[in-house]
C-alpha atoms as a PDB file:
ATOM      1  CA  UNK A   1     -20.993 -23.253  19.063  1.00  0.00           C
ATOM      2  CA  UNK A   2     -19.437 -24.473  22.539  1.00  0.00           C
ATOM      3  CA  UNK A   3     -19.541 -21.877  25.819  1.00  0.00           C
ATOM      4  CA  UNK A   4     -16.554 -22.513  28.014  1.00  0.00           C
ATOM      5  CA  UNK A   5     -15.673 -21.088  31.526  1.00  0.00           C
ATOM      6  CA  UNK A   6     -11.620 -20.058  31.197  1.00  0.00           C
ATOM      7  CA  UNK A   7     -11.144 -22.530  33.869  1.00  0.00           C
ATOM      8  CA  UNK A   8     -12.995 -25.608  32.277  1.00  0.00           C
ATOM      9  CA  UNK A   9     -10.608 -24.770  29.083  1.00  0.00           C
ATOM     10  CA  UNK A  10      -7.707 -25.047  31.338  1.00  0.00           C
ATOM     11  CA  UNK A  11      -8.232 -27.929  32.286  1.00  0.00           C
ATOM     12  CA  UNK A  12      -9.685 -29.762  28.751  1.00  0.00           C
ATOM     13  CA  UNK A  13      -7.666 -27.416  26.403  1.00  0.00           C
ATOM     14  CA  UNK A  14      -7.657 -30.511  23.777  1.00  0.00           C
ATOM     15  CA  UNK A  15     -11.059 -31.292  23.754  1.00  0.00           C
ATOM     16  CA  UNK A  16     -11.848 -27.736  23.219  1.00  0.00           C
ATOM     17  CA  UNK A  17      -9.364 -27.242  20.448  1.00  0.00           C
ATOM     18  CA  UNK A  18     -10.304 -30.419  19.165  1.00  0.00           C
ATOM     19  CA  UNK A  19     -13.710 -29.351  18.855  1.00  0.00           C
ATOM     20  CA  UNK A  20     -12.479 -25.571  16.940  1.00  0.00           C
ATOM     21  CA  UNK A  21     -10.782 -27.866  14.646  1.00  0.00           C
ATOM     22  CA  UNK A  22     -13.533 -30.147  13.517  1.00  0.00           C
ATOM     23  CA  UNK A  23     -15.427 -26.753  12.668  1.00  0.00           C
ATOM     24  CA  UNK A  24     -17.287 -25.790  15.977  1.00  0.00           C
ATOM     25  CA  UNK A  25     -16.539 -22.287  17.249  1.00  0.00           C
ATOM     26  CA  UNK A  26     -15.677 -22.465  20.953  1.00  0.00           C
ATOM     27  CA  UNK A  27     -16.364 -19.303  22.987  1.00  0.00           C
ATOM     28  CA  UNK A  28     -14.817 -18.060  26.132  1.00  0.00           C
ATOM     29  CA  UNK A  29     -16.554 -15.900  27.937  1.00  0.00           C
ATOM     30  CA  UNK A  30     -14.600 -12.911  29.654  1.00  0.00           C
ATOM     31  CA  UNK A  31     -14.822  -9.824  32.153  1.00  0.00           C
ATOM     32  CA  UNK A  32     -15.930  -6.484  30.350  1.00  0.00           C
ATOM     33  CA  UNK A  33     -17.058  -8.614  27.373  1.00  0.00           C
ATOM     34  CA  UNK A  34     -13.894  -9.435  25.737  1.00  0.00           C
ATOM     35  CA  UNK A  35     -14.687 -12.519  25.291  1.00  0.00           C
ATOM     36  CA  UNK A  36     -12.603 -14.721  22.779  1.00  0.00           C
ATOM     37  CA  UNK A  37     -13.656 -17.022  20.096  1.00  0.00           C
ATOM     38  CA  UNK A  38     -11.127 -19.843  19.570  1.00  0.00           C
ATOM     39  CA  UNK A  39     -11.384 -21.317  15.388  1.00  0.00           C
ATOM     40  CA  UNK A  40      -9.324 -23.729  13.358  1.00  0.00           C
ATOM     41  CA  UNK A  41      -7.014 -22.092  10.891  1.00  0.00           C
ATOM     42  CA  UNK A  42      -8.814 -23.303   8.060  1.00  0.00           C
ATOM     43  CA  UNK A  43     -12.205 -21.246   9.298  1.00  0.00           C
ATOM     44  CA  UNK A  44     -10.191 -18.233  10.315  1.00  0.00           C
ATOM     45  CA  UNK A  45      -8.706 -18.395   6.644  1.00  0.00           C
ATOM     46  CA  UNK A  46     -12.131 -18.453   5.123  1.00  0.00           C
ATOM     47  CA  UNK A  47     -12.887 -15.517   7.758  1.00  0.00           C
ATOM     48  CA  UNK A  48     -10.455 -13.282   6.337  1.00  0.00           C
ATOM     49  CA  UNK A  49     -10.693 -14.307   2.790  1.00  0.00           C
ATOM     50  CA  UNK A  50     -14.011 -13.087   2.795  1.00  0.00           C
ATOM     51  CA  UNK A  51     -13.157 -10.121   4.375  1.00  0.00           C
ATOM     52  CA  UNK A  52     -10.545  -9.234   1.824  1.00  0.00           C
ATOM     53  CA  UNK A  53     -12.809 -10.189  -0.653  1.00  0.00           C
ATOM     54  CA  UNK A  54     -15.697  -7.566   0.437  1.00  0.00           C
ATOM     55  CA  UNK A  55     -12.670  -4.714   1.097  1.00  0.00           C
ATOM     56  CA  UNK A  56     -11.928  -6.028  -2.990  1.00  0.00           C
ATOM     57  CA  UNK A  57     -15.790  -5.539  -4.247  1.00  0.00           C
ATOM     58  CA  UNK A  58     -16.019  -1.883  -2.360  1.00  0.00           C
ATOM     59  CA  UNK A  59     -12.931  -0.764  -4.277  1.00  0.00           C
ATOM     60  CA  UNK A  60     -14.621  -2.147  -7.698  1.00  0.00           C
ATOM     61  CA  UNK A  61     -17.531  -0.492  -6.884  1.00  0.00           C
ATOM     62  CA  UNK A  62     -16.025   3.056  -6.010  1.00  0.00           C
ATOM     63  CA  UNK A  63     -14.217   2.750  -9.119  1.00  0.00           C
ATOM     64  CA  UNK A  64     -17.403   2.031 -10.867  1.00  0.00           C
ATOM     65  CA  UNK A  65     -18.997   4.830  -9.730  1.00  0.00           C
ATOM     66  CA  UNK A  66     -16.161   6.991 -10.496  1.00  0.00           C
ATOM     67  CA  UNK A  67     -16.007   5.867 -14.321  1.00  0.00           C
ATOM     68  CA  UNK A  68     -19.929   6.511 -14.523  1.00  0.00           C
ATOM     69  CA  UNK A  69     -19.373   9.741 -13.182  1.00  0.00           C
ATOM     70  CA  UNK A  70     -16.447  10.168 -15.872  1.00  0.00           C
ATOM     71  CA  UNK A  71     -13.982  10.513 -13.392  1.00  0.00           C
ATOM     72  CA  UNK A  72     -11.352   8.829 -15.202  1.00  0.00           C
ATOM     73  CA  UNK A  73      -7.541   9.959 -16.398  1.00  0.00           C
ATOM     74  CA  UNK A  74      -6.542   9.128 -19.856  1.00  0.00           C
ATOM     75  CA  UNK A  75      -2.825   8.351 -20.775  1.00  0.00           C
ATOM     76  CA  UNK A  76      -0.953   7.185 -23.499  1.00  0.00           C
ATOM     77  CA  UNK A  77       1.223   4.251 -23.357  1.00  0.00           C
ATOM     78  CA  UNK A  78       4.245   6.132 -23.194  1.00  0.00           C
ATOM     79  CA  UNK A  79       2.868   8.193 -20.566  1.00  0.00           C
ATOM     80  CA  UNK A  80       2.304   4.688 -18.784  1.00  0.00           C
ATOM     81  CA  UNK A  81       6.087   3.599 -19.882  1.00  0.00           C
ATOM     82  CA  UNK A  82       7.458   7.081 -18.484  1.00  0.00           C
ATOM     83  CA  UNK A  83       5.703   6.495 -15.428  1.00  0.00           C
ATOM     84  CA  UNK A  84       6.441   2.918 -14.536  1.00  0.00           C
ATOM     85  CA  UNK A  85      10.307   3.483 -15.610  1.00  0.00           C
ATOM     86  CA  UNK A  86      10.331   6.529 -12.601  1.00  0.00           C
END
């Protein structure tokens, strides 16, 4: 992980993203601490597979839960067949 001053980015903007694409997170600090993180695509892909991918195993779980529970709805196929031709 890299610390930059907006400035020094400025002025070195491809050695910076450079380094964010050879897998080091660069970080630029900002006022009110909104500071930005600059990534490759690759590890910002990985970032938000893995988020979708925890959103994916909380909606397995709640489902889970909900068929222990017996919380479930039972239909036929031509219930199924009614429904999907609607």
């Amino acid at each position: 992980m890299t610390i930059v001053k907006q400035m020094e980015l400025r002025s070195n903007i491809k050695k910076y993203f450079d380094l964010a694409f050879g897998g080091e997170a660069v970080i630029v600090p900002r006022k009110e601490n909104k500071n930005v993180v600059i990534l490759s695509e690759r590890e910002y892909k990985e970032l938000e597979k893995a988020r979708n991918n925890m959103a994916y195993l909380a909606m397995l779980d709640e489902s889970d839960r909900q068929l222990k529970e017996g919380r479930v709805v039972v239909k036929t196929m031509e219930e199924l067949e009614a429904m999907a031709a609607e």
